[in-house]
PDB file of N, CA and C in Angstrom:
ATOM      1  N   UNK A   1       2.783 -10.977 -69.909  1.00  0.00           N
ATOM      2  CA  UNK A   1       2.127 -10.728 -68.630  1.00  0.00           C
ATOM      3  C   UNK A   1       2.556 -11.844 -67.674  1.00  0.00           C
ATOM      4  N   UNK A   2       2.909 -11.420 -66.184  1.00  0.00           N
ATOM      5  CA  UNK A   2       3.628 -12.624 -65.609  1.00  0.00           C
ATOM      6  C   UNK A   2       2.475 -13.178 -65.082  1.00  0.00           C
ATOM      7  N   UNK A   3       2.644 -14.362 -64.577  1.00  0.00           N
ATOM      8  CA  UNK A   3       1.597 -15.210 -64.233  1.00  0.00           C
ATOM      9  C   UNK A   3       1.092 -14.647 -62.871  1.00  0.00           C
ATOM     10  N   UNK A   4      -0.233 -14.438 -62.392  1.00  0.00           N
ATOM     11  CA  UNK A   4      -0.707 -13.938 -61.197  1.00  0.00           C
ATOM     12  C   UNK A   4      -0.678 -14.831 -60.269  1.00  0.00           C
ATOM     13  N   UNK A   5      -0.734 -14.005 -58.578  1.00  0.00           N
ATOM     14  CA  UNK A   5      -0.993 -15.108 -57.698  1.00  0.00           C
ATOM     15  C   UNK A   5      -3.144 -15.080 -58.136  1.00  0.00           C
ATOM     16  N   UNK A   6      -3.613 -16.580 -57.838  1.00  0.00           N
ATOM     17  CA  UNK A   6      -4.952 -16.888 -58.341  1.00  0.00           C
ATOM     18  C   UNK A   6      -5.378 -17.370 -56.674  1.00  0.00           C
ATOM     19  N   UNK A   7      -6.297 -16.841 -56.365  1.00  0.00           N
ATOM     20  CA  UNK A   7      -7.652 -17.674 -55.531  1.00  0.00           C
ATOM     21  C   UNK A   7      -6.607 -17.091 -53.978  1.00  0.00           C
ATOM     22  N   UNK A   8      -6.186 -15.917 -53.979  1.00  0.00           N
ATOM     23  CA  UNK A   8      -5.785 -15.604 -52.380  1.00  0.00           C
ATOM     24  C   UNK A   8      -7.344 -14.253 -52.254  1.00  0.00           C
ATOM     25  N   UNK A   9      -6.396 -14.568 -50.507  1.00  0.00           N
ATOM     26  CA  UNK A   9      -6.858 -13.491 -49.600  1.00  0.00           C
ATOM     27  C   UNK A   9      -6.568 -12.078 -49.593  1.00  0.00           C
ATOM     28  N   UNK A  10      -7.106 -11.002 -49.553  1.00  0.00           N
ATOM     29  CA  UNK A  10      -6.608  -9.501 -49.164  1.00  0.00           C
ATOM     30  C   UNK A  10      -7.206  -9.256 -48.384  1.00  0.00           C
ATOM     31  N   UNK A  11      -7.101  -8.935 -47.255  1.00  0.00           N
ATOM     32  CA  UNK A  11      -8.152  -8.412 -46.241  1.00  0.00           C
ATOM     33  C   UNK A  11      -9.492  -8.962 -45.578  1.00  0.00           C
ATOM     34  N   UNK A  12      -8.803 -10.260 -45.860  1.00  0.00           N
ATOM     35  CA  UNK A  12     -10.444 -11.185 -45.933  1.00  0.00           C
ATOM     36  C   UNK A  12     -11.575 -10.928 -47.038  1.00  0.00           C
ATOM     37  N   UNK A  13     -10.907 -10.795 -48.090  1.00  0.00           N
ATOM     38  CA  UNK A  13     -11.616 -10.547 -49.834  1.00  0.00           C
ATOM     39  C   UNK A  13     -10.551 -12.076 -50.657  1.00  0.00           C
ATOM     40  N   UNK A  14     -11.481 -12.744 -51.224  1.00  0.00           N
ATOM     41  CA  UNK A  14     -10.884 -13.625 -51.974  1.00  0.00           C
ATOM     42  C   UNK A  14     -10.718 -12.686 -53.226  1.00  0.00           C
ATOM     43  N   UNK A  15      -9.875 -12.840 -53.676  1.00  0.00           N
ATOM     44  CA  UNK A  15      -9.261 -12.118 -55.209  1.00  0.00           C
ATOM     45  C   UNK A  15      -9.213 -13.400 -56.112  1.00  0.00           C
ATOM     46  N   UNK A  16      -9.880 -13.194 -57.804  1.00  0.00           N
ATOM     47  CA  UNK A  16      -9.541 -14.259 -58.640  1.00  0.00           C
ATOM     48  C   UNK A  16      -7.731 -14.182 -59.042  1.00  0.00           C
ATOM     49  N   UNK A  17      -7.411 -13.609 -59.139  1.00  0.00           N
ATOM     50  CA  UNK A  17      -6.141 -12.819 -59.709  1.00  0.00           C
ATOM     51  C   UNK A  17      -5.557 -11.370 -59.222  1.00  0.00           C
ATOM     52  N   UNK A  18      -3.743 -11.844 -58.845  1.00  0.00           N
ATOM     53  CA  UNK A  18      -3.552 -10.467 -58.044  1.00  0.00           C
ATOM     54  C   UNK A  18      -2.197 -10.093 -58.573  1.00  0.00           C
ATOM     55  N   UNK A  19      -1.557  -9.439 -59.552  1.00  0.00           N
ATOM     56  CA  UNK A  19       0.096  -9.161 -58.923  1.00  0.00           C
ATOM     57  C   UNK A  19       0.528  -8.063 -57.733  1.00  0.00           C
ATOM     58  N   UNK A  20       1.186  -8.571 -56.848  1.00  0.00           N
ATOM     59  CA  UNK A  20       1.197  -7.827 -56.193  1.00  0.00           C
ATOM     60  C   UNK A  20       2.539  -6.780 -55.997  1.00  0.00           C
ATOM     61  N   UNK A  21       3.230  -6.469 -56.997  1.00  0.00           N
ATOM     62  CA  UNK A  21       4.319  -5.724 -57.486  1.00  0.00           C
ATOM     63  C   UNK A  21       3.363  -4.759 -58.215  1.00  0.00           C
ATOM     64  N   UNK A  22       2.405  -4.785 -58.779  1.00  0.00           N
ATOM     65  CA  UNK A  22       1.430  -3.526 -59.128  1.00  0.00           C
ATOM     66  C   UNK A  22       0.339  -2.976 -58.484  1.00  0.00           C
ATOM     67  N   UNK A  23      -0.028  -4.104 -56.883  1.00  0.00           N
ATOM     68  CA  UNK A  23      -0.890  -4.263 -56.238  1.00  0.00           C
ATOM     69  C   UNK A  23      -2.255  -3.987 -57.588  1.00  0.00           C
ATOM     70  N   UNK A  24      -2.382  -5.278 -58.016  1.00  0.00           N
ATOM     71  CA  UNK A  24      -3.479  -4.682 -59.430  1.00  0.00           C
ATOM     72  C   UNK A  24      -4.603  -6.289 -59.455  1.00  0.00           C
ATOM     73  N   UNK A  25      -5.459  -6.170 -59.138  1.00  0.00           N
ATOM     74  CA  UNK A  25      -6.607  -7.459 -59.029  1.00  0.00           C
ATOM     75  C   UNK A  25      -7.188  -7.751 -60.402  1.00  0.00           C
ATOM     76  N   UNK A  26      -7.457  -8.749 -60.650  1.00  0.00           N
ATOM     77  CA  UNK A  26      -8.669  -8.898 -61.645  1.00  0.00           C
ATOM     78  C   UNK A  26      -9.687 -10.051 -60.974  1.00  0.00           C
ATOM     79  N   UNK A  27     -10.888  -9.159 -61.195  1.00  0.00           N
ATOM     80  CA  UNK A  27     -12.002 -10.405 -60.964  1.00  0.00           C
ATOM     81  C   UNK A  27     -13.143 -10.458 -61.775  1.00  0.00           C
ATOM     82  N   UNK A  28     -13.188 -11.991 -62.540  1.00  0.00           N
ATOM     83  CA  UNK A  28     -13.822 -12.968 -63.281  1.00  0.00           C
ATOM     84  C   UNK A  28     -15.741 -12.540 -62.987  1.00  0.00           C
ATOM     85  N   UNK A  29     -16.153 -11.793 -63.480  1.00  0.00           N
ATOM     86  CA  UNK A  29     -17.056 -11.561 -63.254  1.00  0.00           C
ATOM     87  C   UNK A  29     -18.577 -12.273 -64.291  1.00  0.00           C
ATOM     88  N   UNK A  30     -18.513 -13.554 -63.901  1.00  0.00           N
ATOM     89  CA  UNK A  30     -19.467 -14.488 -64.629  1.00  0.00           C
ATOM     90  C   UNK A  30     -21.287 -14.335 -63.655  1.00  0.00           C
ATOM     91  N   UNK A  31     -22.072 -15.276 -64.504  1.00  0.00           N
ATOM     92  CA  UNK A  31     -23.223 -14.072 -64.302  1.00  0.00           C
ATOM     93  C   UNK A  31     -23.645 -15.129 -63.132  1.00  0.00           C
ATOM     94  N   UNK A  32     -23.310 -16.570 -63.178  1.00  0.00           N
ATOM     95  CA  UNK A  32     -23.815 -17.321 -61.866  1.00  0.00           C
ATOM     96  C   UNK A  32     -23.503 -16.852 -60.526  1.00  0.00           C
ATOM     97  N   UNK A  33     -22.488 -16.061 -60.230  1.00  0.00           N
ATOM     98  CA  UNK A  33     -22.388 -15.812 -58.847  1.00  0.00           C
ATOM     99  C   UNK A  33     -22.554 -13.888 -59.015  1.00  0.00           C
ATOM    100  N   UNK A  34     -22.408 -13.376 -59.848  1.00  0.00           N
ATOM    101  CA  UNK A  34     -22.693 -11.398 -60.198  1.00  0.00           C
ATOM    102  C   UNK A  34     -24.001 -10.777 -60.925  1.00  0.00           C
ATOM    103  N   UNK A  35     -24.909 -12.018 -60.744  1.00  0.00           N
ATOM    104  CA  UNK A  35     -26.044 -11.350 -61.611  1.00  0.00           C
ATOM    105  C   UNK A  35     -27.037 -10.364 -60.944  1.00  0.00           C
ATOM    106  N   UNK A  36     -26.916 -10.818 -59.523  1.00  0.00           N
ATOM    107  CA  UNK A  36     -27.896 -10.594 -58.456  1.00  0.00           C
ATOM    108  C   UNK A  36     -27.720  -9.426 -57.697  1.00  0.00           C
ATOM    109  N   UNK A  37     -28.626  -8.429 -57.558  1.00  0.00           N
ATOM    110  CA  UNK A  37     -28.799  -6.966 -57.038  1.00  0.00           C
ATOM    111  C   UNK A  37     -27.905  -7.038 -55.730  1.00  0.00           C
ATOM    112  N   UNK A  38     -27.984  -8.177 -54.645  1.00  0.00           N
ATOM    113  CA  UNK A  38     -26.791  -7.609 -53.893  1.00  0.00           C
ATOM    114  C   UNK A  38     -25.629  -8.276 -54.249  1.00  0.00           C
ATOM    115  N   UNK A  39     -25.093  -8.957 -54.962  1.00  0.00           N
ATOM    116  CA  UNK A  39     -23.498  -9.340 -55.888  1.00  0.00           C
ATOM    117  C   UNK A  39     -23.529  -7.975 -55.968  1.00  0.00           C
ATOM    118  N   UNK A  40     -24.148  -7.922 -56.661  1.00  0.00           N
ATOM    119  CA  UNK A  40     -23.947  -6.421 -57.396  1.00  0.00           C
ATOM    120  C   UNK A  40     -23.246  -5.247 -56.455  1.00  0.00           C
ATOM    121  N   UNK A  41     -24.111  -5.001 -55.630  1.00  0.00           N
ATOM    122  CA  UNK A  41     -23.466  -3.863 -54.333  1.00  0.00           C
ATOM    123  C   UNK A  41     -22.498  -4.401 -53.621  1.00  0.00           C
ATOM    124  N   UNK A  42     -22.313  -5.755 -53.518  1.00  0.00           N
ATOM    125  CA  UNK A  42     -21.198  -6.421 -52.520  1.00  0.00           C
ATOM    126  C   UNK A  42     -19.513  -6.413 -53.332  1.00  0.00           C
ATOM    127  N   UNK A  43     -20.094  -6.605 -54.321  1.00  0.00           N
ATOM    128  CA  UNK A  43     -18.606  -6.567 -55.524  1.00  0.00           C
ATOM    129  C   UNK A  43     -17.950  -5.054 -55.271  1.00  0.00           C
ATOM    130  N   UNK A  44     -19.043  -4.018 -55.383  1.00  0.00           N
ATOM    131  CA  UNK A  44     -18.565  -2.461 -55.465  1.00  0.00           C
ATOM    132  C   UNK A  44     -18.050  -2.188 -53.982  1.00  0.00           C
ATOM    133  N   UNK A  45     -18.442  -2.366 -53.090  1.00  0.00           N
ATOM    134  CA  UNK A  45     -18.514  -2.612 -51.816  1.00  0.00           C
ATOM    135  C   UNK A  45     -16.878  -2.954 -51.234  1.00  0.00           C
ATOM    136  N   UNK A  46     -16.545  -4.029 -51.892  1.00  0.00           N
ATOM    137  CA  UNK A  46     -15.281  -5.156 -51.653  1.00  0.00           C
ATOM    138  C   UNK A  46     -14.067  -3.715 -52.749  1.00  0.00           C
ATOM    139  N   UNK A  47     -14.431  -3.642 -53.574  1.00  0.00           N
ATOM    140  CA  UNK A  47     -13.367  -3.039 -54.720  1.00  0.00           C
ATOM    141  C   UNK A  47     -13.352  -1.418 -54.241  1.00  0.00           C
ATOM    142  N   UNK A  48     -14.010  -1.137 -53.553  1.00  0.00           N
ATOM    143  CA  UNK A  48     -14.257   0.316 -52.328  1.00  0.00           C
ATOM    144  C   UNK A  48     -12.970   0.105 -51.102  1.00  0.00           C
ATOM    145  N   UNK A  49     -13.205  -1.535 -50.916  1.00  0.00           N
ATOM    146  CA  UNK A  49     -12.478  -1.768 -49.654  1.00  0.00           C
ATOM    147  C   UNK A  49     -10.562  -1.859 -49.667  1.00  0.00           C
ATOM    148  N   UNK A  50     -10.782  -2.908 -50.453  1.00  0.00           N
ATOM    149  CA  UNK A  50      -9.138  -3.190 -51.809  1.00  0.00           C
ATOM    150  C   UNK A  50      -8.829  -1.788 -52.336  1.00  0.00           C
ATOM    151  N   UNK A  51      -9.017  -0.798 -52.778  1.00  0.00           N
ATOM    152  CA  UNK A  51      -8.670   0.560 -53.687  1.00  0.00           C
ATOM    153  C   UNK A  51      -8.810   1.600 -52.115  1.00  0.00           C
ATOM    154  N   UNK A  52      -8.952   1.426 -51.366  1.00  0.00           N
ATOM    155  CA  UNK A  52      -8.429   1.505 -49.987  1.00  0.00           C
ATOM    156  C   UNK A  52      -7.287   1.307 -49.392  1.00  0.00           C
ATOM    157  N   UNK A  53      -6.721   0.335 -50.211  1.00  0.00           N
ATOM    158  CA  UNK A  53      -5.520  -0.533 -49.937  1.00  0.00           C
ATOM    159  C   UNK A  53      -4.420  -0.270 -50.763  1.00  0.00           C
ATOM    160  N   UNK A  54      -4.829   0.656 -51.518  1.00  0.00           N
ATOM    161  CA  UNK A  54      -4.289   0.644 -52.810  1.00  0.00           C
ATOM    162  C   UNK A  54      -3.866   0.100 -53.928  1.00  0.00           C
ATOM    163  N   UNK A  55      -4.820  -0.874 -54.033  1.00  0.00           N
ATOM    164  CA  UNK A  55      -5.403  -2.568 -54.895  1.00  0.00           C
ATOM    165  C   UNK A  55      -6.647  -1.731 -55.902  1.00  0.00           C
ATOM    166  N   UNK A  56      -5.991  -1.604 -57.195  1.00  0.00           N
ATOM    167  CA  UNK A  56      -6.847  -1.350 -58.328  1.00  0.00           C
ATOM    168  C   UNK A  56      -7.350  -3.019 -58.528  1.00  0.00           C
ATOM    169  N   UNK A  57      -8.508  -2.787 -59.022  1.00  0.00           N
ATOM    170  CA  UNK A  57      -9.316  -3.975 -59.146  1.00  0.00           C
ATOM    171  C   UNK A  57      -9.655  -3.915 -60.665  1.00  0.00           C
ATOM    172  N   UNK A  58     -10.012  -4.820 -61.386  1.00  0.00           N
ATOM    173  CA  UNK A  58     -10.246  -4.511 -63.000  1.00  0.00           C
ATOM    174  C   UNK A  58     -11.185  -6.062 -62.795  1.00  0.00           C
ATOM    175  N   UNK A  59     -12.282  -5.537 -63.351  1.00  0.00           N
ATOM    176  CA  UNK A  59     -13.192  -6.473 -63.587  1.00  0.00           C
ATOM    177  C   UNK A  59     -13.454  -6.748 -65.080  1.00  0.00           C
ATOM    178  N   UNK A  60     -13.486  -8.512 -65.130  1.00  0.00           N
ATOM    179  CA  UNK A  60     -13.713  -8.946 -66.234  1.00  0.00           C
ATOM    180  C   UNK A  60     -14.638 -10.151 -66.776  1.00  0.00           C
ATOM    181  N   UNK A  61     -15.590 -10.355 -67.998  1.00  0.00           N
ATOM    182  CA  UNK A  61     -16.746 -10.646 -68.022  1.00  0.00           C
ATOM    183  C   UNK A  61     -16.188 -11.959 -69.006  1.00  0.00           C
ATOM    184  N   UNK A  62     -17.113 -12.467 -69.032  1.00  0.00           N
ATOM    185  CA  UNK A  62     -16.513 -13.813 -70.275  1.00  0.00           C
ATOM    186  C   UNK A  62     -16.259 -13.675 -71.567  1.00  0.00           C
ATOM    187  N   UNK A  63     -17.359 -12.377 -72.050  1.00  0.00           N
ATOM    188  CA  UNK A  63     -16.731 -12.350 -73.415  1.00  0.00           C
ATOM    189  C   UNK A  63     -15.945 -11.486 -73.670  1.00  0.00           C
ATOM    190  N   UNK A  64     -15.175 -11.036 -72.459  1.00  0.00           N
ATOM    191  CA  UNK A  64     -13.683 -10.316 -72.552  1.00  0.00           C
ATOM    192  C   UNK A  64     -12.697 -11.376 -72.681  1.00  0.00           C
ATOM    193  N   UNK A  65     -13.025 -12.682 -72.130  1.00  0.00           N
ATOM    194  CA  UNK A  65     -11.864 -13.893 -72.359  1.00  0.00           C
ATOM    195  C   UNK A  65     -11.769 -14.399 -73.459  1.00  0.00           C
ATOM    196  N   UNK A  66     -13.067 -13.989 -74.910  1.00  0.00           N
ATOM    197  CA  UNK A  66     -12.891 -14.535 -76.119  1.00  0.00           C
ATOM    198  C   UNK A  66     -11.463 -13.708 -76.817  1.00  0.00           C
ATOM    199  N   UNK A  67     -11.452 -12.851 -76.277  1.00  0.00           N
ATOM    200  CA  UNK A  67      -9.908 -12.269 -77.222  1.00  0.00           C
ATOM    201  C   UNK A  67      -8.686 -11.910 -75.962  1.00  0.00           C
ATOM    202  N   UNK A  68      -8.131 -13.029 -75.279  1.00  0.00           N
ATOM    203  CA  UNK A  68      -7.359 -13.267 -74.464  1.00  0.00           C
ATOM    204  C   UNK A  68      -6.248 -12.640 -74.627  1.00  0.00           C
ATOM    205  N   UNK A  69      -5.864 -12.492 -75.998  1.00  0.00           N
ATOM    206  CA  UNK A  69      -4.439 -11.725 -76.404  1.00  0.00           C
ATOM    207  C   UNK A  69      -4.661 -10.341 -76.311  1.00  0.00           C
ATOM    208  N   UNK A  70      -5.516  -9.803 -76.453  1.00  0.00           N
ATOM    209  CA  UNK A  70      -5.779  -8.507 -76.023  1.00  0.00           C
ATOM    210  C   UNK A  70      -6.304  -7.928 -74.838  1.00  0.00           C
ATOM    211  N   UNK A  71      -6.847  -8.877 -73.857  1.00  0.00           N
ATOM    212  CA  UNK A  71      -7.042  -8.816 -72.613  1.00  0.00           C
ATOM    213  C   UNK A  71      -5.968  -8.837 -72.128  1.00  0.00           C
ATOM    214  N   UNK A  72      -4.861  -9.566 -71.668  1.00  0.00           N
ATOM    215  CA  UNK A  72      -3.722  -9.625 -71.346  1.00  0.00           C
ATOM    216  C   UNK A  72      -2.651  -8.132 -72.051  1.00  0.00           C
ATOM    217  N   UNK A  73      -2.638  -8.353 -73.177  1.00  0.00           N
ATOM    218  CA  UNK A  73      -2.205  -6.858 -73.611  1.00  0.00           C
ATOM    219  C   UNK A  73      -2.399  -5.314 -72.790  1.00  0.00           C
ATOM    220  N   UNK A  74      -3.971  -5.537 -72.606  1.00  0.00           N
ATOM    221  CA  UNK A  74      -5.184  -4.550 -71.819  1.00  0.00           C
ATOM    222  C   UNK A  74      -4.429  -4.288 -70.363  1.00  0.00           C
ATOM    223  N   UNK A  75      -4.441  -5.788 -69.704  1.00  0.00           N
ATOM    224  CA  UNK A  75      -3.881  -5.999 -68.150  1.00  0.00           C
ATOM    225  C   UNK A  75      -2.451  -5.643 -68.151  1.00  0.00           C
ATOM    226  N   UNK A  76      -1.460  -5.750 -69.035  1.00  0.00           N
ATOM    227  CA  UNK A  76       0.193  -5.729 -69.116  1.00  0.00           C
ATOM    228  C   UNK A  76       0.198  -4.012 -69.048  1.00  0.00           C
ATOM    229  N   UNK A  77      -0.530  -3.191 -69.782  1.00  0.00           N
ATOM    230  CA  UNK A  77      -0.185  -1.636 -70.174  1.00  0.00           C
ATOM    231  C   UNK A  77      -0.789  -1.174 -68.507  1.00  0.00           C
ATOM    232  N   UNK A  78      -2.243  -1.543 -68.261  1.00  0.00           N
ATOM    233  CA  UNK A  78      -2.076  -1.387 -67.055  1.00  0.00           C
ATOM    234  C   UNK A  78      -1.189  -1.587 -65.436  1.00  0.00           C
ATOM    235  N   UNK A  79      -0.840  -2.853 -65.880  1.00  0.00           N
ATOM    236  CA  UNK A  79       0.302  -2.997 -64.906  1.00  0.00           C
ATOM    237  C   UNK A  79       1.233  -2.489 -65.057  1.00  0.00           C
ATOM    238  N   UNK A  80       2.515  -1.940 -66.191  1.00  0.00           N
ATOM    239  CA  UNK A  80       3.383  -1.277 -66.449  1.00  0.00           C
ATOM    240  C   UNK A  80       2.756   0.587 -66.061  1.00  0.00           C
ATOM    241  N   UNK A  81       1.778   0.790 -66.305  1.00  0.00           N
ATOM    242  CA  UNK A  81       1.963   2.036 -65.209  1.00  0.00           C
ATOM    243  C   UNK A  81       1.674   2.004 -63.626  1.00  0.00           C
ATOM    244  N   UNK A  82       1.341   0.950 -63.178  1.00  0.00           N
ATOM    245  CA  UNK A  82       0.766   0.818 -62.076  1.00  0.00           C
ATOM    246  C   UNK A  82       2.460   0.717 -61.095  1.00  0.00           C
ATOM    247  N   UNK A  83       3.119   0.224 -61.690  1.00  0.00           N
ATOM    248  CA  UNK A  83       4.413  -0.571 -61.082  1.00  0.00           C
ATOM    249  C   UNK A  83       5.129   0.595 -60.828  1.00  0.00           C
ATOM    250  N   UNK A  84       5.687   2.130 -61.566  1.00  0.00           N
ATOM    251  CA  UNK A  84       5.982   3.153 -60.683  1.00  0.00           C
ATOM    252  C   UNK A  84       5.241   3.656 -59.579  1.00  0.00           C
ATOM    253  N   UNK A  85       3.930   3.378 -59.716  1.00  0.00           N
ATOM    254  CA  UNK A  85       3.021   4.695 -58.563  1.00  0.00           C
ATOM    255  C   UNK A  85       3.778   3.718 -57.795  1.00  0.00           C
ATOM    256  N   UNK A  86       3.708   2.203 -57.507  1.00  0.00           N
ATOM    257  CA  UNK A  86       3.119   1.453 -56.179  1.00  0.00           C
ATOM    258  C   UNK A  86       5.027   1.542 -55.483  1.00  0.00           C
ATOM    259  N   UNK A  87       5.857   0.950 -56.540  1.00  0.00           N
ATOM    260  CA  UNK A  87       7.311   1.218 -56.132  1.00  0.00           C
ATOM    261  C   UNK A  87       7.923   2.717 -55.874  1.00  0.00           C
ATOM    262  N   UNK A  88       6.949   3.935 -56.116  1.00  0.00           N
ATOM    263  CA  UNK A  88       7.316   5.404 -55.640  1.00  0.00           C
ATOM    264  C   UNK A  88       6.818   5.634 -54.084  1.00  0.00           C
ATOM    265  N   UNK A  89       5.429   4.592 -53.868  1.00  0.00           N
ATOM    266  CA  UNK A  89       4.553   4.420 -52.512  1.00  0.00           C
ATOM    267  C   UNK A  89       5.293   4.052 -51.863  1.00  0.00           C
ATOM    268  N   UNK A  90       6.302   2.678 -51.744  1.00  0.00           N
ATOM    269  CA  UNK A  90       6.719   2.316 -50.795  1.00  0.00           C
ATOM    270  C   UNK A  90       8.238   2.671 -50.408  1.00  0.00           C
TER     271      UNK A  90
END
């Protein structure tokens, strides 16, 4: 999995993680800043706005980072289909 751009902008949306050859996001979804009823609607809200853009978003929780080799595995199969739609788009 190639290394992502980390901590940019899309649209005035901070993204944790982005490639943008698959236009494909991931965001770190820990419970100190996503626990709370409007996190909650503002996250869906933002990933409404990005998948607009044609920015798949994939959200991920901490104890998805205990098996990293398969998270990354998870993110690579997704990005390998993502990389025809977005290079047939443009």
């Amino acid at each position: 999995l190639p290394r992502p751009s980390t901590c940019i902008y899309i649209a005035g949306h901070e993204v944790d993680a982005y490639w943008p050859d698959a236009r494909l996001a991931v965001e770190f979804d820990g419970e100190a800043f996503h626990r709370t009823t409007r996190a909650f609607h503002e996250d869906r809200r933002r990933d409404r706005r990005l998948a607009a853009l044609g920015i798949q978003v994939n959200r991920v929780t901490w104890p998805d980072l205990s098996d990293g080799a398969g998270l990354a595995a998870e993110l690579e199969a997704i990005r390998a289909q993502r990389l025809p739609m977005v290079r047939a788009a443009s």
